[in-house]
Protein backbone atom coordinates (compact mmCIF):
# COMPACT_ATOMS: atom_id res chain seq x y z
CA UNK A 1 223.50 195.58 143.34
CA UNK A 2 226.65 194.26 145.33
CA UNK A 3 229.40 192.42 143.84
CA UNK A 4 228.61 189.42 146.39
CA UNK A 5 225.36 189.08 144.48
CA UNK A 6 226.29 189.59 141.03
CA UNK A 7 229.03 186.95 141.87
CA UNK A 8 226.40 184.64 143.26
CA UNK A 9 224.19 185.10 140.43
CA UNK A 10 226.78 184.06 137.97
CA UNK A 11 228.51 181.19 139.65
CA UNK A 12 225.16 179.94 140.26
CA UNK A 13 224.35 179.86 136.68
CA UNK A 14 227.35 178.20 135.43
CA UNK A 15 226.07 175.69 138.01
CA UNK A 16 222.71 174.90 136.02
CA UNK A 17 224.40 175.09 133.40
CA UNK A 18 226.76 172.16 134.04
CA UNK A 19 223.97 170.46 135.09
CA UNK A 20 222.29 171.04 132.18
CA UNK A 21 225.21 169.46 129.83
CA UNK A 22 225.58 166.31 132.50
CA UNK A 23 222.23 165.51 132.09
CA UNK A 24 222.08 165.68 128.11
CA UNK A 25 224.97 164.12 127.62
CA UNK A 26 223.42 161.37 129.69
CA UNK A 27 219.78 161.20 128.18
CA UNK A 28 221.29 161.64 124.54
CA UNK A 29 223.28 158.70 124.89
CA UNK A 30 220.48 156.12 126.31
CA UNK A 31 220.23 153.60 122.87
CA UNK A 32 224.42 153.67 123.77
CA UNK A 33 224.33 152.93 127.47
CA UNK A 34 221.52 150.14 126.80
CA UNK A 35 223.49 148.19 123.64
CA UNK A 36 226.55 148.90 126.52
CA UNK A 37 224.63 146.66 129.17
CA UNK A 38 222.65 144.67 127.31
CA UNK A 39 219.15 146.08 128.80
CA UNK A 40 216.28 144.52 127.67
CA UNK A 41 213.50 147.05 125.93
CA UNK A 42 211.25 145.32 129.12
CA UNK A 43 213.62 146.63 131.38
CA UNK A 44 214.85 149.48 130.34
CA UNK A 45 211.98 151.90 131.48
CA UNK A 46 212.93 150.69 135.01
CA UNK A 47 215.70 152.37 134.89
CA UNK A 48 214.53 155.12 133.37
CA UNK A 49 212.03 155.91 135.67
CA UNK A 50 214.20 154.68 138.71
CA UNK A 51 216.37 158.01 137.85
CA UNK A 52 213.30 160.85 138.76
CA UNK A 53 212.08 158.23 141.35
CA UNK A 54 215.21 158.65 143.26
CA UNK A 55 215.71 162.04 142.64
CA UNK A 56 212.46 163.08 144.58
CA UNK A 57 213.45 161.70 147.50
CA UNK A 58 216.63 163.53 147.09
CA UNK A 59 214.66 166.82 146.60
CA UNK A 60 212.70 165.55 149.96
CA UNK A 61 216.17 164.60 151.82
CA UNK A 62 217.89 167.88 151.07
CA UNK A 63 214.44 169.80 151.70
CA UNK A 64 215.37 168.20 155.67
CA UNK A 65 218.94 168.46 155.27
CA UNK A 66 219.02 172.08 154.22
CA UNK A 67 218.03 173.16 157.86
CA UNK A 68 220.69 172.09 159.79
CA UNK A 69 223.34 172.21 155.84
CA UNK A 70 223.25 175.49 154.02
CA UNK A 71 221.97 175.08 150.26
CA UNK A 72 224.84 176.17 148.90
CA UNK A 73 226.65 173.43 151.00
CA UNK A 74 224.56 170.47 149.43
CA UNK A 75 224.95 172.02 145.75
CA UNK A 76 228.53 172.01 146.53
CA UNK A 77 229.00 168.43 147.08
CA UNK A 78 226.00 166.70 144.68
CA UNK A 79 227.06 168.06 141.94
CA UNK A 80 230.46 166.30 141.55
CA UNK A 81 228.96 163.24 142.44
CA UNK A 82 226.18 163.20 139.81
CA UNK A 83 229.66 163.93 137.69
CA UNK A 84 231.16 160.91 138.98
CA UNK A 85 227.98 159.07 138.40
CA UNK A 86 227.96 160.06 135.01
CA UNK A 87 231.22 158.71 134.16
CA UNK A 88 230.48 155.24 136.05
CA UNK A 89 227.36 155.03 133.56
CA UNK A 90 229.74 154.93 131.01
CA UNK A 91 232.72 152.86 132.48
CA UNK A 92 230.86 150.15 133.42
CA UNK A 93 230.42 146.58 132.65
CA UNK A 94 227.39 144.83 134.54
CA UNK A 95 223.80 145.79 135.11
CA UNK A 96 224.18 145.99 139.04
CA UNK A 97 227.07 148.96 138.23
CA UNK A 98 224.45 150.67 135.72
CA UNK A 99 221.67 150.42 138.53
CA UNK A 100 224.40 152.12 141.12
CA UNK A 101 225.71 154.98 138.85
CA UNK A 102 222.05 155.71 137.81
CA UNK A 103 220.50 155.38 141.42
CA UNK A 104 223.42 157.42 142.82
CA UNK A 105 222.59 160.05 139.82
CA UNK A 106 219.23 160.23 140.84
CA UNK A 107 219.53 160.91 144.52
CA UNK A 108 222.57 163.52 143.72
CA UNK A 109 220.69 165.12 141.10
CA UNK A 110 217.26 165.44 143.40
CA UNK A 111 220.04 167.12 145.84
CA UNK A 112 221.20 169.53 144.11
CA UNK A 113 218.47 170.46 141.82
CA UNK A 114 216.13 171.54 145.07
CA UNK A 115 219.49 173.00 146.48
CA UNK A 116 219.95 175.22 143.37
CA UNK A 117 216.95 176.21 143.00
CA UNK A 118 216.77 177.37 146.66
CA UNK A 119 219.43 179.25 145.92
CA UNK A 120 218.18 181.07 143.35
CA UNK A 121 214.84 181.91 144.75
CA UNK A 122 217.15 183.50 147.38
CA UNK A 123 218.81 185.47 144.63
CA UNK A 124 216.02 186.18 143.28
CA UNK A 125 214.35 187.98 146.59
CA UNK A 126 217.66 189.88 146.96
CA UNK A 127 217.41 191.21 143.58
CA UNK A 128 213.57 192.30 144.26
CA UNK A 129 212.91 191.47 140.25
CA UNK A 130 212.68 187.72 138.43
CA UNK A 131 215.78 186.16 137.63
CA UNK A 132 214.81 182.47 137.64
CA UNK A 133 213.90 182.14 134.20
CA UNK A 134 217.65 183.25 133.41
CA UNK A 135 219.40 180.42 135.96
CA UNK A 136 217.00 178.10 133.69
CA UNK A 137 217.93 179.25 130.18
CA UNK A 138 221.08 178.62 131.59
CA UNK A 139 220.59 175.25 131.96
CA UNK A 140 219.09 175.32 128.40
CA UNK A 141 222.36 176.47 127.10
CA UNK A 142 224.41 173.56 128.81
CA UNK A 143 221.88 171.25 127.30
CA UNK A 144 222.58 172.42 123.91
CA UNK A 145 226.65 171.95 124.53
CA UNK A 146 226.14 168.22 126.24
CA UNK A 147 223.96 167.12 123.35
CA UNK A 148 226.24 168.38 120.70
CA UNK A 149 229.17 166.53 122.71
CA UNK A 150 227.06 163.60 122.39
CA UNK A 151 226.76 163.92 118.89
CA UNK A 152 230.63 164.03 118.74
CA UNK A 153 231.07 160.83 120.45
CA UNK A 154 228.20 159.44 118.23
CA UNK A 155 229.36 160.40 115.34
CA UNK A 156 233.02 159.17 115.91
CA UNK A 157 232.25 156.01 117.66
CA UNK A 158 234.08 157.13 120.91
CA UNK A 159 232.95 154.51 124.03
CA UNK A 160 230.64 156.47 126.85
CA UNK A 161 233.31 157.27 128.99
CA UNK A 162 235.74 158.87 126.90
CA UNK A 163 232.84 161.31 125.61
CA UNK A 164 231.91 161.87 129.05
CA UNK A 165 235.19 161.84 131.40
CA UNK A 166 236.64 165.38 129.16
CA UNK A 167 233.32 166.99 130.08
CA UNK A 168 233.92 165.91 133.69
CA UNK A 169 237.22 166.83 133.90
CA UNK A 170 236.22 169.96 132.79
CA UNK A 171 233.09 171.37 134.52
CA UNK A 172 233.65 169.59 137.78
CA UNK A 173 236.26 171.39 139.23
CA UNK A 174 235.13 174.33 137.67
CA UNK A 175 232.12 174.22 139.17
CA UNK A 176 233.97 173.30 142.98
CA UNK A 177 235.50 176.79 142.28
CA UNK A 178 232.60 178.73 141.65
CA UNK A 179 230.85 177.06 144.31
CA UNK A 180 233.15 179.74 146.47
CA UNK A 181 230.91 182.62 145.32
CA UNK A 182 226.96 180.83 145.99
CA UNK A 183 224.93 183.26 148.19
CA UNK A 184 223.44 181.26 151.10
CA UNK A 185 219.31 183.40 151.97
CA UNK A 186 219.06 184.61 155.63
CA UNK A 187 217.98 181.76 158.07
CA UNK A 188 218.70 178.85 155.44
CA UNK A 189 217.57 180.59 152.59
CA UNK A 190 214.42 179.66 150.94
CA UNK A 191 213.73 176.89 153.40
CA UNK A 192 214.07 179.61 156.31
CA UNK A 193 211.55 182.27 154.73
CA UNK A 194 209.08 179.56 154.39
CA UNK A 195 209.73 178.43 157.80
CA UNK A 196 209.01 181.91 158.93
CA UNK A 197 206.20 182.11 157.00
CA UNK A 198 204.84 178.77 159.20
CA UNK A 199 206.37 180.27 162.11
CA UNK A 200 203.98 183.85 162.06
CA UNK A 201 200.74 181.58 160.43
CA UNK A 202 201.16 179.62 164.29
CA UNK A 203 201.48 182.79 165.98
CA UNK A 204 198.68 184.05 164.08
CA UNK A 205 196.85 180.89 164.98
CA UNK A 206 197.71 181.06 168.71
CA UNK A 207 196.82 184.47 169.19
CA UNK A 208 193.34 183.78 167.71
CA UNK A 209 192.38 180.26 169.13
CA UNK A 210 193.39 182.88 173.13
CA UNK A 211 190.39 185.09 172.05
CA UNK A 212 188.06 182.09 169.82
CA UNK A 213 189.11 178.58 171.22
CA UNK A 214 188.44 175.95 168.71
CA UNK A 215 187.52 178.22 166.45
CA UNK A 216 191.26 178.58 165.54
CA UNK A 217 191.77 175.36 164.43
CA UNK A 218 188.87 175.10 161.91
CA UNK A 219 189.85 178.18 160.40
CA UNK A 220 193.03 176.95 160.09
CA UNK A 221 192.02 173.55 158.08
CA UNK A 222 190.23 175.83 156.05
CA UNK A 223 192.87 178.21 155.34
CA UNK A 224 195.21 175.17 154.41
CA UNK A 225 192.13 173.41 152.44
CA UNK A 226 191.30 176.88 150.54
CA UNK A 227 195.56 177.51 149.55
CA UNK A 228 195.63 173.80 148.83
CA UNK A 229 192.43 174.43 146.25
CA UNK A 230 193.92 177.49 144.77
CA UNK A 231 197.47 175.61 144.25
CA UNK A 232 196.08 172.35 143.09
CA UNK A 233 195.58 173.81 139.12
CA UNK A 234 199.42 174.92 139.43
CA UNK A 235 200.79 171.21 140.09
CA UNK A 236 198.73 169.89 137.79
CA UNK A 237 200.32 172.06 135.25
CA UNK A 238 203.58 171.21 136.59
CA UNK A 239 203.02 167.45 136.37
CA UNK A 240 202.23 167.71 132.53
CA UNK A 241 204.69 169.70 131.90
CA UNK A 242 207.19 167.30 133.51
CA UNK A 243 205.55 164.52 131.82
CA UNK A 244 206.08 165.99 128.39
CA UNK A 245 209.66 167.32 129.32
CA UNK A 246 210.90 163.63 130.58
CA UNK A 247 209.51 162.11 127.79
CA UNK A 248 211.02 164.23 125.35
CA UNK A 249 214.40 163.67 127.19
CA UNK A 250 214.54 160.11 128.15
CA UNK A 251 212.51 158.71 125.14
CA UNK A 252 213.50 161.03 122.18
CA UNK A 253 217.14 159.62 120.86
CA UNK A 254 215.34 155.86 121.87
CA UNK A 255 212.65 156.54 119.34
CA UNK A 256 214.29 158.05 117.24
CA UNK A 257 217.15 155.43 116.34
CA UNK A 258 215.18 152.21 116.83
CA UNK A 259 211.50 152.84 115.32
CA UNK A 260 212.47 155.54 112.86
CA UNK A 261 215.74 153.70 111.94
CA UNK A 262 217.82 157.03 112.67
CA UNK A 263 221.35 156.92 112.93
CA UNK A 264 222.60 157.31 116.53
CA UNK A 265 224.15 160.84 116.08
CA UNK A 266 220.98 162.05 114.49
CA UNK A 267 218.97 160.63 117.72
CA UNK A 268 221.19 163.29 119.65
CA UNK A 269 219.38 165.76 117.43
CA UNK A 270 215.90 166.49 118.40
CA UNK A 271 217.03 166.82 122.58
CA UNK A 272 219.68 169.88 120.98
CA UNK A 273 216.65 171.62 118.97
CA UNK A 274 214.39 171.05 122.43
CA UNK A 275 216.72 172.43 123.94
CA UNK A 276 217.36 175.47 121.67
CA UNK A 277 213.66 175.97 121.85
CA UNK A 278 213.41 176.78 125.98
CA UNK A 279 216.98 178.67 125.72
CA UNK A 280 214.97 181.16 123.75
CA UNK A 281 211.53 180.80 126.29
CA UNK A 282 213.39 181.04 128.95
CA UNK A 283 216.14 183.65 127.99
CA UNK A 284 212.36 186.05 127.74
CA UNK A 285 210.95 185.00 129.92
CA UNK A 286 212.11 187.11 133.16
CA UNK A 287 211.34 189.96 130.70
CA UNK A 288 207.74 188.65 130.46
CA UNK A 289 207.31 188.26 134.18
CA UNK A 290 208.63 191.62 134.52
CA UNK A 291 206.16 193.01 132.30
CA UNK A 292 203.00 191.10 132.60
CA UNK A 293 203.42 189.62 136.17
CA UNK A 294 204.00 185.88 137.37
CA UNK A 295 200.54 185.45 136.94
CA UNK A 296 200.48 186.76 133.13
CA UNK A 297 203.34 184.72 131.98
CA UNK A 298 201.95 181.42 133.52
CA UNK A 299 199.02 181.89 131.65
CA UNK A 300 200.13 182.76 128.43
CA UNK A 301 202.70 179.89 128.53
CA UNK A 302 199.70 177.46 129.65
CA UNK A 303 197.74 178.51 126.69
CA UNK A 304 200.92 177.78 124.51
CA UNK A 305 201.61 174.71 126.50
């Protein structure tokens, strides 16, 4: 394997996982940044569900913007600003800031989570075995670090932006440096292949509906309607899953601290053990695709799920 990929690799981890400390440090904090503004418990799940909202149609944005931008590009420059964002969660004063930061951490977030994960499904291909799992258990890992920094600034009574603006300072321009080593796939990366993918389906297609006429087209709907069927038990999955893993995050320190009358560094708690919990999935789990095949490891972590 070339240096240019093992490079790639690794500065593309330590990108999930700063991402993975931004966002604890932000969901860990929630009872803080409502008693901050003065959000109502009526209001608050606005917000909260403003922030995924907004991030899918920054996931659909980039998905268009990544064909004329290269991922690596867009990772480059959302990252720092869900940073930023981060800290103007905590520096602010008024509601209408708190709706900006969070609705500009959404978008930027959307942005480069789609652009980093691009990037490592190109990775991935180049290294011909599964990797994925590993970028991910990254992110675990920063998880663990931003909710024990939000314990910190619990547990000492330090105002949002202090305990966020070190972390900041730290992994943002550390993260514009290793941004200098992300490995761009051929044609746009994953975007391209699946673009070539459409591209030799239509020739395909063409070639057929010469010889068949309309037939073409029907088998075409059909094609789509059968790979639609087969994918439909997949996103299902992948909605309950998201479910559960957003309402652990966003809900957990909430719950926590004002129906079980926990003390607001102990609501940081239960995100760091969640977290702790998929390092350890996920640091297996390219093992276990290697082994048993995509196929085997979804189903055995269904069956767990």
């Amino acid at each position: 394997m070339t240096d240019v990929l093992r490079r790639g690799r690794a500065s593309l981890a330590f990108g999930f996982f700063a991402q993975g400390a931004v966002f604890a440090l932000l969901v860990t904090r929630i009872p803080a940044v409502q008693d901050r503004y003065g959000v109502s418990d009526a209001v608050l799940p606005v917000f909260l569900a403003a922030v995924p909202i907004l991030a899918g149609v920054g996931s659909v944005t980039t998905e268009q913007l990544v064909k004329r931008i290269r991922p690596s590009r867009v990772l480059r420059w959302s990252q720092p600003v869900a940073m930023v964002a981060l800290v103007g969660v905590g520096a602010g004063n008024r509601i209408a800031e708190l709706a900006a930061a969070l609705a500009v951490f959404g978008l930027a977030v959307g942005a480069l989570d789609a652009s980093m994960n691009m990037l490592g499904v190109s990775l991935q291909h180049a290294y011909g075995r599964s990797i994925m799992l590993g970028f991910h258990a990254a992110y675990s890992l920063g998880g663990i670090v931003g909710a024990s920094l939000a314990w910190a600034g619990a547990h000492w009574h330090l105002a949002l932006w202090v305990s966020y603006l070190p972390a900041v300072a730290v992994l943002l321009p550390a993260t514009l440096v290793g941004s200098r080593w992300y490995v761009d796939g051929p044609a746009g990366g994953t975007v391209g292949a699946v673009t070539a993918a459409d591209d030799a389906v239509s020739a395909e297609g063409g070639g057929v509906s010469a010889v068949g006429g309309g037939v073409s087209a029907e088998g075409g709907r059909a094609a789509r309607g059968v790979a639609f069927g087969l994918l439909l038990p997949l996103c299902l999955v992948m909605t309950f899953a998201y479910i559960g893993d957003s309402t652990v995050s966003n809900w957990s320190a909430k719950y926590l601290q004002d129906t079980l009358g926990s003390s607001e560094q102990l609501a940081t708690v239960p995100y760091n053990v969640y977290m702790v919990t998929t390092l350890l999935g996920r640091s297996l789990g390219d093992l276990g695709v290697r082994r048993f095949g995509a196929g085997g490891g979804g189903r055995g972590g269904g069956r767990l799920f």
